[in-house]
PDB file of N, CA and C in Angstrom:
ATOM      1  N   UNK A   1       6.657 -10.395  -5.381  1.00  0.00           N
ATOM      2  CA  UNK A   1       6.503  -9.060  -5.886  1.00  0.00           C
ATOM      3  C   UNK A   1       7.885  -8.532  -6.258  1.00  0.00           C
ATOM      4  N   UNK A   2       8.044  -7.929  -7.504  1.00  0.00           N
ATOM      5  CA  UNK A   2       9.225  -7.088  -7.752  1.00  0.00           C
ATOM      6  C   UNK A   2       9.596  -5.812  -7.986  1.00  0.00           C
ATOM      7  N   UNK A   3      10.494  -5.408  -7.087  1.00  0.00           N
ATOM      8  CA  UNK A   3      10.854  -4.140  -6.764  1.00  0.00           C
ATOM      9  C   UNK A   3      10.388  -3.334  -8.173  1.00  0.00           C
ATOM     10  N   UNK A   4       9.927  -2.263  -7.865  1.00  0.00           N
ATOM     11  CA  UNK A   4       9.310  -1.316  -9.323  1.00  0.00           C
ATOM     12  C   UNK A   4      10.431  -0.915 -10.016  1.00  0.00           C
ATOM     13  N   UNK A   5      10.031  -0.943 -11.929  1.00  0.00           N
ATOM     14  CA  UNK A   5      10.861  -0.667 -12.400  1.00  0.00           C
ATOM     15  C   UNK A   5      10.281   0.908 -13.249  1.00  0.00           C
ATOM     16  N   UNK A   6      11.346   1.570 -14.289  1.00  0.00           N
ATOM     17  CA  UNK A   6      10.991   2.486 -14.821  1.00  0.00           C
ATOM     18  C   UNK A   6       9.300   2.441 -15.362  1.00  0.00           C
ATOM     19  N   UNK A   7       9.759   1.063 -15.818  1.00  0.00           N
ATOM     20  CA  UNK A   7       8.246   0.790 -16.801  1.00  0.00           C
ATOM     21  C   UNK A   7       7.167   0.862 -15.798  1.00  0.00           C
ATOM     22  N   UNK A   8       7.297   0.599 -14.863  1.00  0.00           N
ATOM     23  CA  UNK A   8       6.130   0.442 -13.659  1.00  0.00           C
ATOM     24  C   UNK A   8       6.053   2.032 -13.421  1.00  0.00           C
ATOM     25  N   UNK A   9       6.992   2.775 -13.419  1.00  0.00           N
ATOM     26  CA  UNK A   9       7.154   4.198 -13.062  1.00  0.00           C
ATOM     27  C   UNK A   9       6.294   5.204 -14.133  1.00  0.00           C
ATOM     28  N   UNK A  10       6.471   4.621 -15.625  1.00  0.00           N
ATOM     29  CA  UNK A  10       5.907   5.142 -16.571  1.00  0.00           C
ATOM     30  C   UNK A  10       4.218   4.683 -16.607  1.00  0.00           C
ATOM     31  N   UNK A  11       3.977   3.803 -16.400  1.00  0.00           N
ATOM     32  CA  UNK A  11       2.255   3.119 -16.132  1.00  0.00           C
ATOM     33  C   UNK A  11       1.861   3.812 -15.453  1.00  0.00           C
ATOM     34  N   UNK A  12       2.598   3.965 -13.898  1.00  0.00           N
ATOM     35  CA  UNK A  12       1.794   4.619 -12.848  1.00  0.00           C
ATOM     36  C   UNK A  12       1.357   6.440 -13.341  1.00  0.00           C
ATOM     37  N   UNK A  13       2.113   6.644 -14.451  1.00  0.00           N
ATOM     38  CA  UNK A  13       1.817   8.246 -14.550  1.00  0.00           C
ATOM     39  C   UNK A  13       1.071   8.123 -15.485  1.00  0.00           C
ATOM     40  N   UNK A  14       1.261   7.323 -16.408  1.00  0.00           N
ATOM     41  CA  UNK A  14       0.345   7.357 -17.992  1.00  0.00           C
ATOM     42  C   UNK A  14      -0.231   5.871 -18.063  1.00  0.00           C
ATOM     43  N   UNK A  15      -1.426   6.069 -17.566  1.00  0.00           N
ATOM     44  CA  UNK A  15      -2.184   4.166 -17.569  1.00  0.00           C
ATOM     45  C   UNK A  15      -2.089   4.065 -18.945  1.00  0.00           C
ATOM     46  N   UNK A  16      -2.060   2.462 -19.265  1.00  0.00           N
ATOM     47  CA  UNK A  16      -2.122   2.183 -20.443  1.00  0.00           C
ATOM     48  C   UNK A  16      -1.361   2.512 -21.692  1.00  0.00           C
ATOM     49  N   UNK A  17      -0.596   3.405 -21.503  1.00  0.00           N
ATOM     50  CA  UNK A  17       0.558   3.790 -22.327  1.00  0.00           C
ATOM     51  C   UNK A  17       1.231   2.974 -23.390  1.00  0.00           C
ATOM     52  N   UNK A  18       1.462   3.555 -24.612  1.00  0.00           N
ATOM     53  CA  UNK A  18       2.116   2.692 -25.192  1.00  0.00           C
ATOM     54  C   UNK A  18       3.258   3.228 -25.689  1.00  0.00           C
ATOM     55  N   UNK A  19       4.382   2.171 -25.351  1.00  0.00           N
ATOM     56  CA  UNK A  19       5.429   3.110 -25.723  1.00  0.00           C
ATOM     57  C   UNK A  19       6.535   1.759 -25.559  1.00  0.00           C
ATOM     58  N   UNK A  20       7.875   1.715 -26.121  1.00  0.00           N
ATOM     59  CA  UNK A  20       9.000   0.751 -25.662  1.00  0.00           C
ATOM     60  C   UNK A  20      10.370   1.138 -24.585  1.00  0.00           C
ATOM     61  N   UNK A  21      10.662   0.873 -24.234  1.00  0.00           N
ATOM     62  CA  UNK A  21      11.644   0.576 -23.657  1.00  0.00           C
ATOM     63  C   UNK A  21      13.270   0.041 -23.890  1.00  0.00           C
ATOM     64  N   UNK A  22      14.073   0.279 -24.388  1.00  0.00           N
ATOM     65  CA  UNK A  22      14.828  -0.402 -24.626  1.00  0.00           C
ATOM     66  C   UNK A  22      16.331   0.392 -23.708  1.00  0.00           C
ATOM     67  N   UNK A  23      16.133  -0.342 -23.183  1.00  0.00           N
ATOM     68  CA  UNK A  23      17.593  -0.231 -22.044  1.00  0.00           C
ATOM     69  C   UNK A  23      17.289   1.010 -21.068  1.00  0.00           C
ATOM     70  N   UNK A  24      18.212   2.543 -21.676  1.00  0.00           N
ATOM     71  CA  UNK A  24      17.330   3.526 -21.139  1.00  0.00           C
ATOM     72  C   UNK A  24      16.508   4.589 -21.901  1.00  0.00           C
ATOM     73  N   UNK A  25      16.785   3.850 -22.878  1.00  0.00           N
ATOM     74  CA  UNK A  25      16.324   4.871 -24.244  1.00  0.00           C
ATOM     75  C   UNK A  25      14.050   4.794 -24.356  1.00  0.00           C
ATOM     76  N   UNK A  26      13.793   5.785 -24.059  1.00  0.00           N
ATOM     77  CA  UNK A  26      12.428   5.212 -24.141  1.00  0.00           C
ATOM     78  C   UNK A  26      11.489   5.549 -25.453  1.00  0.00           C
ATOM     79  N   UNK A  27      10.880   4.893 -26.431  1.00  0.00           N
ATOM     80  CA  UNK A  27       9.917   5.354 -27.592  1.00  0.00           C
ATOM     81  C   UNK A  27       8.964   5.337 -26.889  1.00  0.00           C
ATOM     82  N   UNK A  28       8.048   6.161 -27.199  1.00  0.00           N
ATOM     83  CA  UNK A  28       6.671   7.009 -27.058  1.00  0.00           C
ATOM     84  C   UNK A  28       6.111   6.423 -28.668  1.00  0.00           C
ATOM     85  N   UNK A  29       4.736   5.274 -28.241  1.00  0.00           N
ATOM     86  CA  UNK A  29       3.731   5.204 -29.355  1.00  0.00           C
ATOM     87  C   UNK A  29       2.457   6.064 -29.254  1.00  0.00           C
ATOM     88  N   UNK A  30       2.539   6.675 -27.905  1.00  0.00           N
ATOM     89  CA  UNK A  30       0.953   7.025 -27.460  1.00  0.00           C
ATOM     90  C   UNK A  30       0.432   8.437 -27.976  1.00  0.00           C
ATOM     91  N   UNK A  31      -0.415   8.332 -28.629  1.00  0.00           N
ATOM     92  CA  UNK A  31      -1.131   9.459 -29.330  1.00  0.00           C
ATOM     93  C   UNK A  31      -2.203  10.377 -28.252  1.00  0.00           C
ATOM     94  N   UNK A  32      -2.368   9.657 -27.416  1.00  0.00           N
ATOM     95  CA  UNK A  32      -3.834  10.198 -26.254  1.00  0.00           C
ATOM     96  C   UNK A  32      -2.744  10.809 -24.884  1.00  0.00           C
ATOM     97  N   UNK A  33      -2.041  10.093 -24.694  1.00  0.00           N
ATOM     98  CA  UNK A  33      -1.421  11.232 -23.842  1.00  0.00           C
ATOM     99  C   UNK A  33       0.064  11.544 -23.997  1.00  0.00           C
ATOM    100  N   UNK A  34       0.345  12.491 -23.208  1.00  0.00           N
ATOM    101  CA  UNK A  34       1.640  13.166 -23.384  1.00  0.00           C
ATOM    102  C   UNK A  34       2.664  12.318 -22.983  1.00  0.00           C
ATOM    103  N   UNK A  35       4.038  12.659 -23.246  1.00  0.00           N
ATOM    104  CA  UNK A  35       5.292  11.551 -22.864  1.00  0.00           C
ATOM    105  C   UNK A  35       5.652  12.006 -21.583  1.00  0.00           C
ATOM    106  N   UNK A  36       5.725  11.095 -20.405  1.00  0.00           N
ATOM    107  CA  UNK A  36       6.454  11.936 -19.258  1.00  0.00           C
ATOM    108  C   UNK A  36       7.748  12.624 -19.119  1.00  0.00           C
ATOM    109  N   UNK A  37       8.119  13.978 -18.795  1.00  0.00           N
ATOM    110  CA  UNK A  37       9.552  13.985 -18.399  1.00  0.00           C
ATOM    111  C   UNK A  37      10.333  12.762 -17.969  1.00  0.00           C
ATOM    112  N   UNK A  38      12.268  12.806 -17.947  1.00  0.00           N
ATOM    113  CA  UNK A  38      12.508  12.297 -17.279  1.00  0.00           C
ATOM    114  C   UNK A  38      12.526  12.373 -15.700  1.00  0.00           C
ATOM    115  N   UNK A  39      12.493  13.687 -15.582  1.00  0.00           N
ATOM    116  CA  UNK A  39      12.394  14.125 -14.087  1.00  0.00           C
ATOM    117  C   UNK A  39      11.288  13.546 -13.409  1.00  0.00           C
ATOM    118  N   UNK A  40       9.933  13.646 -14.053  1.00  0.00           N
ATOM    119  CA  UNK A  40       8.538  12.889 -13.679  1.00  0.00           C
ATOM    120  C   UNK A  40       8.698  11.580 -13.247  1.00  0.00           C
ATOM    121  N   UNK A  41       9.506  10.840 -14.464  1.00  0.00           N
ATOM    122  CA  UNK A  41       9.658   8.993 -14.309  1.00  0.00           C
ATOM    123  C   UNK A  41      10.512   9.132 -13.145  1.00  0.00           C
ATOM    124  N   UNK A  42      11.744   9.579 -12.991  1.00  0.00           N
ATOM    125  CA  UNK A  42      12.187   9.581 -12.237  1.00  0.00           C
ATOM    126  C   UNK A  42      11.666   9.729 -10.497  1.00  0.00           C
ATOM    127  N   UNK A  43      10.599  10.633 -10.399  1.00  0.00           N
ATOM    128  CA  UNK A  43      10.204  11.014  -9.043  1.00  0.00           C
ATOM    129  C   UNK A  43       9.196  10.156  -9.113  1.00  0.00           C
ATOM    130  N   UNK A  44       8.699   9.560  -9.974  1.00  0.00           N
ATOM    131  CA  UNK A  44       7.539   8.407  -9.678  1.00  0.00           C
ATOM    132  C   UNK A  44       8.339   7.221  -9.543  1.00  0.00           C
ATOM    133  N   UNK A  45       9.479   6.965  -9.924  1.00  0.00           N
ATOM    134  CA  UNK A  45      10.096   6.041  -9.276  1.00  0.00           C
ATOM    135  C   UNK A  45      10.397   5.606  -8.200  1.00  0.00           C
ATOM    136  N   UNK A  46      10.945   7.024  -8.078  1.00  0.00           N
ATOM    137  CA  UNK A  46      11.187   7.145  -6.188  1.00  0.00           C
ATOM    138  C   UNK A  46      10.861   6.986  -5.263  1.00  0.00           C
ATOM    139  N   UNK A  47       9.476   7.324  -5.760  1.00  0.00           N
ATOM    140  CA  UNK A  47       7.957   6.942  -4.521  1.00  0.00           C
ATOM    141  C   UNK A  47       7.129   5.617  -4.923  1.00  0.00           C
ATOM    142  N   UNK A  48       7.486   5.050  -6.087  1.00  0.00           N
ATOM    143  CA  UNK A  48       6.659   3.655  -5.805  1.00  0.00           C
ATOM    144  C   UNK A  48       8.679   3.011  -5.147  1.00  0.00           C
ATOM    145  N   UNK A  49       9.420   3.482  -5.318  1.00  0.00           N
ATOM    146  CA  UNK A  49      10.532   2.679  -4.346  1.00  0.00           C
ATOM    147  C   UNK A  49      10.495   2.776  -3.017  1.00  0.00           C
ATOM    148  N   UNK A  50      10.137   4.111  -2.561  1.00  0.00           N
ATOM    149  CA  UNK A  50       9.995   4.257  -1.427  1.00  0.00           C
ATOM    150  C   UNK A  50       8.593   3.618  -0.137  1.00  0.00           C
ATOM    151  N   UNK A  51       7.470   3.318  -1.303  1.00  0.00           N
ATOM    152  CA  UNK A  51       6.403   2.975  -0.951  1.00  0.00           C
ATOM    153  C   UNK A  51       6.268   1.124  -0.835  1.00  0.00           C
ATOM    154  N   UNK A  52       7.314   0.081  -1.209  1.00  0.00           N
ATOM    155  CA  UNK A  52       7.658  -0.930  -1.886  1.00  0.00           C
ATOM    156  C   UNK A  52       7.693  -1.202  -0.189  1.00  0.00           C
ATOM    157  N   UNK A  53       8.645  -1.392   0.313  1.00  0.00           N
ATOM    158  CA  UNK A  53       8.746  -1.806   1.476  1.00  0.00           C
ATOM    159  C   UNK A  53       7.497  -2.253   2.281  1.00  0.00           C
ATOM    160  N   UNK A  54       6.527  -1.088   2.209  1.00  0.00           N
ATOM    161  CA  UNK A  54       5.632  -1.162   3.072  1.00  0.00           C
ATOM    162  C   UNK A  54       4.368  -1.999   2.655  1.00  0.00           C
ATOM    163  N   UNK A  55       5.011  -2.380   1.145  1.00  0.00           N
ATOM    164  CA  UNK A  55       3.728  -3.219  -0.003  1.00  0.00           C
ATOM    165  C   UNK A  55       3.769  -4.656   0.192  1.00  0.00           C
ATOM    166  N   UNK A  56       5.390  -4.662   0.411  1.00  0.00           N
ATOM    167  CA  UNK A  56       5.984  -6.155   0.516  1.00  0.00           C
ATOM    168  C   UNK A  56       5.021  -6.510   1.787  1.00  0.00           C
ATOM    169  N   UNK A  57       5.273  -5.333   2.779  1.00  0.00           N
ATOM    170  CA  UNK A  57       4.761  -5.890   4.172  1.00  0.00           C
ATOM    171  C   UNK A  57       3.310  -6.296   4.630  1.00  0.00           C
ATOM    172  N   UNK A  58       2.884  -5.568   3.742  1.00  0.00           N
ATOM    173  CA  UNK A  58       1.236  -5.295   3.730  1.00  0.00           C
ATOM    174  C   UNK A  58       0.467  -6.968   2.665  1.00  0.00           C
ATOM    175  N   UNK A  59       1.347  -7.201   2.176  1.00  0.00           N
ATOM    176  CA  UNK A  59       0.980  -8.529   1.122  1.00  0.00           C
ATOM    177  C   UNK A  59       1.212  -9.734   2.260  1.00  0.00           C
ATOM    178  N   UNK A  60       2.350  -9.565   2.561  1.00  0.00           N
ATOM    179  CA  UNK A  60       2.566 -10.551   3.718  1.00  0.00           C
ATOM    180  C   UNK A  60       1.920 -10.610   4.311  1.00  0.00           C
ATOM    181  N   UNK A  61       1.269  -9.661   5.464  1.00  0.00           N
ATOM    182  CA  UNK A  61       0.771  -9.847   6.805  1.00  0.00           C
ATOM    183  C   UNK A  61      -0.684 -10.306   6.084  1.00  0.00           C
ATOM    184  N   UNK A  62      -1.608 -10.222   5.270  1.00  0.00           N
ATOM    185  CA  UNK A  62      -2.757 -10.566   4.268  1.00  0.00           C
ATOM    186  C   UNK A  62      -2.640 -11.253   4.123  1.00  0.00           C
ATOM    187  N   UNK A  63      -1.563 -12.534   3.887  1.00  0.00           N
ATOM    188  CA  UNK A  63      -1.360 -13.927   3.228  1.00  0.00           C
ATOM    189  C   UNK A  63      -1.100 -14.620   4.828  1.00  0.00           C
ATOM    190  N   UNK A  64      -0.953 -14.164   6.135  1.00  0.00           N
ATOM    191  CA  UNK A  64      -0.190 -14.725   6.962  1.00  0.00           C
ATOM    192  C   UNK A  64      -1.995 -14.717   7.953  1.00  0.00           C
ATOM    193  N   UNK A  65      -2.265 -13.705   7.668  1.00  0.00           N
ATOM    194  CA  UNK A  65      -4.086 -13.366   8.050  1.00  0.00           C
ATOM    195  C   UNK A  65      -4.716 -14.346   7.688  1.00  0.00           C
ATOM    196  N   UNK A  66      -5.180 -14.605   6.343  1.00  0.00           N
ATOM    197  CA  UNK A  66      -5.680 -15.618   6.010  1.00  0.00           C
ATOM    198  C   UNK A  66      -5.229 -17.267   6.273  1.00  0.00           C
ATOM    199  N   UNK A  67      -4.088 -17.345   6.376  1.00  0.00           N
ATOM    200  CA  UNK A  67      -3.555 -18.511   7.222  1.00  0.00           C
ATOM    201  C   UNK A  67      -3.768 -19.210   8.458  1.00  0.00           C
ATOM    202  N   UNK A  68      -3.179 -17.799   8.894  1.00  0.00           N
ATOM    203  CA  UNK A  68      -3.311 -18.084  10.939  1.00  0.00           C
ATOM    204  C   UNK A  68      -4.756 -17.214  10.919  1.00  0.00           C
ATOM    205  N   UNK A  69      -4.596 -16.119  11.333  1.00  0.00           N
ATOM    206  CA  UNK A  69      -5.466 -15.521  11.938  1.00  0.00           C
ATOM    207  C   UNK A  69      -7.192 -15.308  11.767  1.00  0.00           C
ATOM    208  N   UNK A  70      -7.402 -15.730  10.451  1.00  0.00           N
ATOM    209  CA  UNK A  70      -9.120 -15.676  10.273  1.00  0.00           C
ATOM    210  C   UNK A  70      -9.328 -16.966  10.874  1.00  0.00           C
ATOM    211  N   UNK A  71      -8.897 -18.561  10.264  1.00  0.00           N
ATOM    212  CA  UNK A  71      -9.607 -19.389  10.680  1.00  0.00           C
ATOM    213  C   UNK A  71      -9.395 -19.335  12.347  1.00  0.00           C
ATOM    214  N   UNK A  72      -8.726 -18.503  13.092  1.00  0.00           N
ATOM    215  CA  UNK A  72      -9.072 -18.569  14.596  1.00  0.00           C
ATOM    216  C   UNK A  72      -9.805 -17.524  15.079  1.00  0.00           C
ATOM    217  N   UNK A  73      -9.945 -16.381  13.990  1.00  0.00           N
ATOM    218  CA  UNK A  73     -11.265 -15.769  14.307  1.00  0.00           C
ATOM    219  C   UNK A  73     -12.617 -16.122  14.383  1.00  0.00           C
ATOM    220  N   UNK A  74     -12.839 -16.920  13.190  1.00  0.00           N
ATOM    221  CA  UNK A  74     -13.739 -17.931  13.304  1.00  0.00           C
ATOM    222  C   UNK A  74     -14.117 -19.326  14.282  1.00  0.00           C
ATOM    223  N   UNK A  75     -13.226 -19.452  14.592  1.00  0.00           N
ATOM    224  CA  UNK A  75     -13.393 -20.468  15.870  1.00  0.00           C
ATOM    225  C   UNK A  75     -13.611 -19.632  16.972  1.00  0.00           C
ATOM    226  N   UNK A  76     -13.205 -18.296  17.279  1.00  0.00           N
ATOM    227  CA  UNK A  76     -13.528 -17.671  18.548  1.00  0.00           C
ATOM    228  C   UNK A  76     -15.054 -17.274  18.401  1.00  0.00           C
ATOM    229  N   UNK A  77     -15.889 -17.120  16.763  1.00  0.00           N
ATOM    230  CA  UNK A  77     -16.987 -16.899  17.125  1.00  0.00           C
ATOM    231  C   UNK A  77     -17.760 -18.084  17.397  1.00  0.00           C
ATOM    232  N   UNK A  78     -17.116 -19.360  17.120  1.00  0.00           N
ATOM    233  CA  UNK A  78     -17.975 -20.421  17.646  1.00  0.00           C
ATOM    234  C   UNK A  78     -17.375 -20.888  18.810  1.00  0.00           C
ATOM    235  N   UNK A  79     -17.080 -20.360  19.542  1.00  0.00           N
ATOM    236  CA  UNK A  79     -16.388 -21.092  21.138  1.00  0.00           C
ATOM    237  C   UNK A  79     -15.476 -21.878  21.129  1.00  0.00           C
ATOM    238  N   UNK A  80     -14.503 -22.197  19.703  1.00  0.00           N
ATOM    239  CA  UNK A  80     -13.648 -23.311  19.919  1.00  0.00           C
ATOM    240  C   UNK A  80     -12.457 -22.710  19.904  1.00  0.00           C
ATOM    241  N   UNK A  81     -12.191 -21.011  20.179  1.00  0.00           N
ATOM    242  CA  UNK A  81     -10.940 -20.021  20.590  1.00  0.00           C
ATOM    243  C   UNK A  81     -11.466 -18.992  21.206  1.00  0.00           C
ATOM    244  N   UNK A  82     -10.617 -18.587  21.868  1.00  0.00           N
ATOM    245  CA  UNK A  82     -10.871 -17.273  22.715  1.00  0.00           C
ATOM    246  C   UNK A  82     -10.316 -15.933  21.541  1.00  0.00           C
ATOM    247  N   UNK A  83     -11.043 -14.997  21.945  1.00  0.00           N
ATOM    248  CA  UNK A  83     -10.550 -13.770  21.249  1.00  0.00           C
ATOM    249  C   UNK A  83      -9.544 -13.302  21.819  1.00  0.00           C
ATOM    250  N   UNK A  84      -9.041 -13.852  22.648  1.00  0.00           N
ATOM    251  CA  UNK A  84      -7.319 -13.592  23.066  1.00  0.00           C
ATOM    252  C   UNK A  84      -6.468 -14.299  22.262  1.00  0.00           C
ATOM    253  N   UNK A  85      -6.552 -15.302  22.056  1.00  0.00           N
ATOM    254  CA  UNK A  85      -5.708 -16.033  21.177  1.00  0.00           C
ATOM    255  C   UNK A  85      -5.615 -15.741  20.026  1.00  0.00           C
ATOM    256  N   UNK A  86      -6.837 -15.199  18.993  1.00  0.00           N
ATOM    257  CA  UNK A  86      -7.316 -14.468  18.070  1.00  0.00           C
ATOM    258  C   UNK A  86      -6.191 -13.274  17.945  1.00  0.00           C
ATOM    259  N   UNK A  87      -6.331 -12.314  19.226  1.00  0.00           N
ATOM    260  CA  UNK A  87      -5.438 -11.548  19.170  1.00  0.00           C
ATOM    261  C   UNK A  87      -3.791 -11.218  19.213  1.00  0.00           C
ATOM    262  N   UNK A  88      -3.502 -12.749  19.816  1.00  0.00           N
ATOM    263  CA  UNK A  88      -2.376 -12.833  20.219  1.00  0.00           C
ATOM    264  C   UNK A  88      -1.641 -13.294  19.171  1.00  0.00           C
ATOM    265  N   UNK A  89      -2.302 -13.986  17.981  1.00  0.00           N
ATOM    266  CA  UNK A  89      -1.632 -14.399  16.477  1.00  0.00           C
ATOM    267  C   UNK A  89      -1.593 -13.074  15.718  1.00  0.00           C
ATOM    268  N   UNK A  90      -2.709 -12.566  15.667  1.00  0.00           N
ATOM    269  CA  UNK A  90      -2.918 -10.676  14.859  1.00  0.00           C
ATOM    270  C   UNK A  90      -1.518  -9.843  15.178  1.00  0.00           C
ATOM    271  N   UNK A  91      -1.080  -9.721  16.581  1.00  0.00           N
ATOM    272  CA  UNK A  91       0.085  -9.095  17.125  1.00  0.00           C
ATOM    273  C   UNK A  91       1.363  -9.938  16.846  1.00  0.00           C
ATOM    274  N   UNK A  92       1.412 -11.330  16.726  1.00  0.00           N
ATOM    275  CA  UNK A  92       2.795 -12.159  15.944  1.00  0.00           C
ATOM    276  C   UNK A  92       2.877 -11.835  14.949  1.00  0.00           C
ATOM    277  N   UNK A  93       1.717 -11.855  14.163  1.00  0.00           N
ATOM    278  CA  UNK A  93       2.245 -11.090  12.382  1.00  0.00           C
ATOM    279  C   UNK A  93       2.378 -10.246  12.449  1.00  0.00           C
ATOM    280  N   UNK A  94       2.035  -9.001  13.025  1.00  0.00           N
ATOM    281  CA  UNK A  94       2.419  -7.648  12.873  1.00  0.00           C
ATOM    282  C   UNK A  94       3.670  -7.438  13.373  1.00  0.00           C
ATOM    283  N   UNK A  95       3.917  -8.101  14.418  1.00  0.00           N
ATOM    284  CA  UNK A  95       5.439  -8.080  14.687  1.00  0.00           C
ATOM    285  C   UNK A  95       6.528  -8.855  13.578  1.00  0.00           C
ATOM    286  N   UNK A  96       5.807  -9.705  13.184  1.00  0.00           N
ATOM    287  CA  UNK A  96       6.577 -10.974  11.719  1.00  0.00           C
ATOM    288  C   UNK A  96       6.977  -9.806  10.883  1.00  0.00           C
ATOM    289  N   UNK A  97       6.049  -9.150  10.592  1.00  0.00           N
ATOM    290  CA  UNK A  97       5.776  -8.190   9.641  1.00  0.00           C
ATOM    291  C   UNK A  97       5.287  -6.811   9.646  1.00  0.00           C
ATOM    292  N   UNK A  98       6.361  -5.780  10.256  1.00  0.00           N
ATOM    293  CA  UNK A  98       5.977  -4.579  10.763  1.00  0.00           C
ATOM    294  C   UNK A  98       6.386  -3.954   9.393  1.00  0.00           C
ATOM    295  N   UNK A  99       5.195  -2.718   9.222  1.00  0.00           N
ATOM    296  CA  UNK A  99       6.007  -1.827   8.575  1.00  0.00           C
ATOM    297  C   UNK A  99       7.072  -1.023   8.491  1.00  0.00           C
ATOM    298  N   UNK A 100       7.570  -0.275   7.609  1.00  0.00           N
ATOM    299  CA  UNK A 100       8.492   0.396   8.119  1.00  0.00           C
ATOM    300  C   UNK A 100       9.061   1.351   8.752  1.00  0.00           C
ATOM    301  N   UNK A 101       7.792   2.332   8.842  1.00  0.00           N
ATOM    302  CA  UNK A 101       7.538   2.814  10.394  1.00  0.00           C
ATOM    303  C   UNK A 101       7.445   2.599  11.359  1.00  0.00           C
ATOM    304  N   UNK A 102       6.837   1.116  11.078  1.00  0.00           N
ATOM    305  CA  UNK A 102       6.796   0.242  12.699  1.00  0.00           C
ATOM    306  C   UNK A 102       8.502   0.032  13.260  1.00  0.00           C
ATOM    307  N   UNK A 103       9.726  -0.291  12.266  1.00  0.00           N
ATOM    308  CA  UNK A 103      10.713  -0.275  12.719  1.00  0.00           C
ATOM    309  C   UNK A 103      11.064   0.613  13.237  1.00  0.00           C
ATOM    310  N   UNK A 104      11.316   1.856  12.649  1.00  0.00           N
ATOM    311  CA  UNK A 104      11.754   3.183  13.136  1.00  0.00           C
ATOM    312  C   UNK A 104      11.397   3.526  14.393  1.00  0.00           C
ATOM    313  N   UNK A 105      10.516   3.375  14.473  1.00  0.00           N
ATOM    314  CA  UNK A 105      10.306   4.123  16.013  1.00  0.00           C
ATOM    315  C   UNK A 105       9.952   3.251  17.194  1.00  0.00           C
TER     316      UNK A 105
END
């Protein structure tokens, strides 16, 4: 996954948008909706940057789930794991992969 850029900043406010990009200079093709401020792109930047961390983390622990932790959920419903063990992989990834609230405090 890569860190969000303007263009990702401009999608998230105006889906489908058409418009170019070139360096920081931005053209507006779109006839159906309005052009964002820069102040707008800017604060939608901020918050898919600020929100990134916790996306990275959230993709991970989903890819690390499906790895480890379902197929031993599934064995705990057929008797060949305990739902402790089940649980005790669920709590390694979340620790692998805490959010970033989970650090803070």
């Amino acid at each position: 996954m890569m860190t969000p850029t303007r263009a990702d900043a401009i999608f998230s406010l105006r889906p489908e948008a058409h418009f170019v990009l070139r360096g920081d200079e931005l053209e507006w093709f779109d006839q159906h909706q309005t052009q964002p401020t820069e102040a707008e792109i800017q604060a939608e930047l901020d918050r898919l940057l600020a929100e990134y961390p916790r996306k990275v983390a959230r993709q991970a622990r989903a890819a690390a789930y499906a790895i480890e932790a379902d197929p031993l959920f599934f064995k705990a419903q057929r008797g060949e794991a305990t739902i402790e063990e089940w649980q005790s992989t669920v709590a390694d990834i979340r620790a692998r992969f805490p959010y970033p609230t989970e650090v803070e405090s």
